[in-house]
Each structure stands twice: as C-alpha cells, then as structure tokens.
N, C-alpha and C. Protein backbone atom coordinates (compact mmCIF):
# COMPACT_ATOMS: atom_id res chain seq x y z
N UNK A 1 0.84 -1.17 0.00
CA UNK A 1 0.00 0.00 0.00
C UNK A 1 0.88 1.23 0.00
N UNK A 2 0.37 2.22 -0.77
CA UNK A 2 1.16 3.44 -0.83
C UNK A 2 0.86 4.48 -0.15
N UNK A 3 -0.67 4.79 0.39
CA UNK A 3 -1.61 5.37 0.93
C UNK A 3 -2.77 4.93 1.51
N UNK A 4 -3.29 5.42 2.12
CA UNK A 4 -4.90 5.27 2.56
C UNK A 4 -5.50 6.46 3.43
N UNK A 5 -5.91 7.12 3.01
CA UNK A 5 -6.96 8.41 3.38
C UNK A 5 -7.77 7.75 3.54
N UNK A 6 -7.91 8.32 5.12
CA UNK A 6 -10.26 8.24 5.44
C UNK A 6 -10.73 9.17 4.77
N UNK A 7 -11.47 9.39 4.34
CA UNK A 7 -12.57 10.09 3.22
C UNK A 7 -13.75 10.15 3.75
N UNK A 8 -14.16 10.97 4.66
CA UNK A 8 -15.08 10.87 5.42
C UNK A 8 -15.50 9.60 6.20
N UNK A 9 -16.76 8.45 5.85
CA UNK A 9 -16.98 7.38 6.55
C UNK A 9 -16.18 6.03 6.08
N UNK A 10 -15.56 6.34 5.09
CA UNK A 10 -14.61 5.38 4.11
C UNK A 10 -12.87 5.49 3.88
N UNK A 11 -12.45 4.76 4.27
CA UNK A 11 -10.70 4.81 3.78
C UNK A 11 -10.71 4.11 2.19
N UNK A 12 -9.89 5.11 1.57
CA UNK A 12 -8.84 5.11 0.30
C UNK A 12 -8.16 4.08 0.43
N UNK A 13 -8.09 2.81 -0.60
CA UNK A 13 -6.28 2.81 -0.18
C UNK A 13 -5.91 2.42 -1.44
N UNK A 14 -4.46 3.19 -1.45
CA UNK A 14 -3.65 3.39 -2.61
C UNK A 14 -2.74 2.70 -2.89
N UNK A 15 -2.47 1.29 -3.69
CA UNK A 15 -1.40 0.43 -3.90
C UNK A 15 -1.02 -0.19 -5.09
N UNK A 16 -0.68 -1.08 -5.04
CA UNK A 16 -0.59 -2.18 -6.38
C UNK A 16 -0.54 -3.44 -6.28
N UNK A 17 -0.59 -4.29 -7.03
CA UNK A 17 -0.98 -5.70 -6.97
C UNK A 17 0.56 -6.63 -6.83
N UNK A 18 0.38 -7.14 -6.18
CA UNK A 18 1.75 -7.61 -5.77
C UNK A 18 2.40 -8.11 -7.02
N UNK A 19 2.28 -9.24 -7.39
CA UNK A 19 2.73 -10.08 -8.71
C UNK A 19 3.38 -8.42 -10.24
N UNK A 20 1.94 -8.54 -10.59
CA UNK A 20 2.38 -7.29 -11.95
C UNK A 20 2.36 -6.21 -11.20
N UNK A 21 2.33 -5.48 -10.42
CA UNK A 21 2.74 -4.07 -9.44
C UNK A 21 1.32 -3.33 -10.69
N UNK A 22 0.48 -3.57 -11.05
CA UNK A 22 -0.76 -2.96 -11.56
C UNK A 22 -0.91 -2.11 -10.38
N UNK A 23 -1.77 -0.64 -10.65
CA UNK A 23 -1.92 -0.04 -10.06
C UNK A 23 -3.39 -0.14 -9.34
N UNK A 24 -3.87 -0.12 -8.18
CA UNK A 24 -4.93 -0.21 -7.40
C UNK A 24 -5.52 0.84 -6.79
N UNK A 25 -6.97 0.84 -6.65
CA UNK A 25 -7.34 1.63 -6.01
C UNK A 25 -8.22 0.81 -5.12
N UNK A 26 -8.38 1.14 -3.85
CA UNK A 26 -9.94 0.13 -3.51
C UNK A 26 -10.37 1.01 -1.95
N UNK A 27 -12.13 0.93 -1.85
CA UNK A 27 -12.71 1.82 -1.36
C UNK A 27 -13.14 1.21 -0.04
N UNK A 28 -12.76 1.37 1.06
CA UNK A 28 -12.98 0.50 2.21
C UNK A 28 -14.08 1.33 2.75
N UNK A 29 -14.87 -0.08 3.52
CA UNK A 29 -16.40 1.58 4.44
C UNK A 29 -15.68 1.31 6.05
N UNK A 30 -15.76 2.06 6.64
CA UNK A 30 -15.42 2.89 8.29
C UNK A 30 -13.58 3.12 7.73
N UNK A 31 -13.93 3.17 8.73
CA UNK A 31 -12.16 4.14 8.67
C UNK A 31 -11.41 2.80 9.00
N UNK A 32 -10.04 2.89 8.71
CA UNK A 32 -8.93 1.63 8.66
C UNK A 32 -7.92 2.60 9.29
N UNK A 33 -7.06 1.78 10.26
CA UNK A 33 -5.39 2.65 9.80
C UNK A 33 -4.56 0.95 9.71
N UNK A 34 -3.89 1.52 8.13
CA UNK A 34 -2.56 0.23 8.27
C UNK A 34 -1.37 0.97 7.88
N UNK A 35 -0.47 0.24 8.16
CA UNK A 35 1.16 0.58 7.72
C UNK A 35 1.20 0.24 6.66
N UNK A 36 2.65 1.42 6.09
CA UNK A 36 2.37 1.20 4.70
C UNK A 36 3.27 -0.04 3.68
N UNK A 37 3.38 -0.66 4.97
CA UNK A 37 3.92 -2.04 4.54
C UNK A 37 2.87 -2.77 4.46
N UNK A 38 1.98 -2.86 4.83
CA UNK A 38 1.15 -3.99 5.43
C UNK A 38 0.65 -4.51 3.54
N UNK A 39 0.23 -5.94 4.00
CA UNK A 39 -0.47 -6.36 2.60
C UNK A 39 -1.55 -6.74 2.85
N UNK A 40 -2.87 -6.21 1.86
CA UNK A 40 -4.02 -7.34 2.37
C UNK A 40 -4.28 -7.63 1.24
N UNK A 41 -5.01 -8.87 1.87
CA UNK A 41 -5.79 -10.06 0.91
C UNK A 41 -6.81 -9.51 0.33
N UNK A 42 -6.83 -9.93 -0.95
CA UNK A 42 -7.70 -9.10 -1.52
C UNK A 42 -9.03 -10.36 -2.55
N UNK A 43 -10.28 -10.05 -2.04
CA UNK A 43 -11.18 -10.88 -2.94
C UNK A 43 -12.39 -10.31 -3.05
N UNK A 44 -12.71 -9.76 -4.62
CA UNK A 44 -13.81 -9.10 -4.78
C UNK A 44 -14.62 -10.36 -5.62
N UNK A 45 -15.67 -9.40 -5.76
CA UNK A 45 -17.07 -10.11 -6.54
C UNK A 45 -16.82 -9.58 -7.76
N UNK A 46 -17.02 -10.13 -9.22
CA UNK A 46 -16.41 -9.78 -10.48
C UNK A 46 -17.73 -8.18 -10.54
N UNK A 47 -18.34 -8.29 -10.03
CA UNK A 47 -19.67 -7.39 -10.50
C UNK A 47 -19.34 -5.71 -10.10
N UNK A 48 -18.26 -5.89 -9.03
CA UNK A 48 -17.93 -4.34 -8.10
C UNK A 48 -16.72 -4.24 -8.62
N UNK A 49 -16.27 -4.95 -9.58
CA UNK A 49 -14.76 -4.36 -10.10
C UNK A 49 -14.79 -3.39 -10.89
N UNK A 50 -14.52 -2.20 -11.13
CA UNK A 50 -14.65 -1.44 -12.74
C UNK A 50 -12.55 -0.84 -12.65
N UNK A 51 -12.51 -1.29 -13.95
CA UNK A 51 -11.61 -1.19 -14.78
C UNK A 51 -11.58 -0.21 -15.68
N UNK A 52 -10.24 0.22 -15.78
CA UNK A 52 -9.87 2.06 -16.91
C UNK A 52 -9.38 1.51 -17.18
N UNK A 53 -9.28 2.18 -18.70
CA UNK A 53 -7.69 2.33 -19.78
C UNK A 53 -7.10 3.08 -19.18
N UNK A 54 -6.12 2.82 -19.23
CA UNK A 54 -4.86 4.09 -18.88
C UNK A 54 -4.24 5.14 -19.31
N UNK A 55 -4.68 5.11 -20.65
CA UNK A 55 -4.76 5.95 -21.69
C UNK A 55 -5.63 7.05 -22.06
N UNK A 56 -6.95 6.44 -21.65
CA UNK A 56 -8.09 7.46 -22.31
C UNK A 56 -8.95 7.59 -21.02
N UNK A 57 -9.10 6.86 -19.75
CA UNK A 57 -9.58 6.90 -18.94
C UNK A 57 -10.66 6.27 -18.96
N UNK A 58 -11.12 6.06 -20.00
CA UNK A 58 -12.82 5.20 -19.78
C UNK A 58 -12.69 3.90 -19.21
N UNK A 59 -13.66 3.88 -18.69
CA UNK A 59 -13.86 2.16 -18.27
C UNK A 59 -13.95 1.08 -19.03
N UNK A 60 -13.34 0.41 -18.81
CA UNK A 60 -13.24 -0.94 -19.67
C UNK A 60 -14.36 -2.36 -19.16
C-alpha cells in the first residue's frame, strides 16, 4: 500500500498488486489505519470491479 486516506466514513487505499505491481485503487467503508507495509488479501465479486484504460480513462 502506498496510501490510505479516510474520506469521510470510508478509507482510500492506494497500492498495487503484488505479482504485476498494476496499479490499485480500492474503497474500504469505516475508517482503517494500516502501515504502509502492510499487505491485504484481496477478494472481490467480479460485479464491483470497474476497470480504466490508462490511456483514455474510460472504463473498460
């Protein structure tokens, strides 16, 4: 993780994917604090993922 801002009732957190270092974003609800070492496990539902180009910004 590179970051994580609370954002009002929700923490940010700012990282990348371990393996290809892809860049991440993901939206946590109540507030978190981790170090910015820490790693978490990560398992979503295919339906809450949305994906950009990196290029043009739209969603893929």
């Amino acid at each position: 993780m590179e970051a994580f801002p609370a954002l009002g009732a929700d923490t940010m957190v700012y990282g990348q994917l371990s393996e290809s270092k892809s860049a991440l974003t993901i939206r946590l609800p109540n507030i978190h604090h981790f170090d910015r070492k820490t790693v978490l496990p990560l398992s979503v539902s295919p339906e809450k993922i949305h994906i950009f180009d990196r290029k043009t910004g739209h969603r893929i």
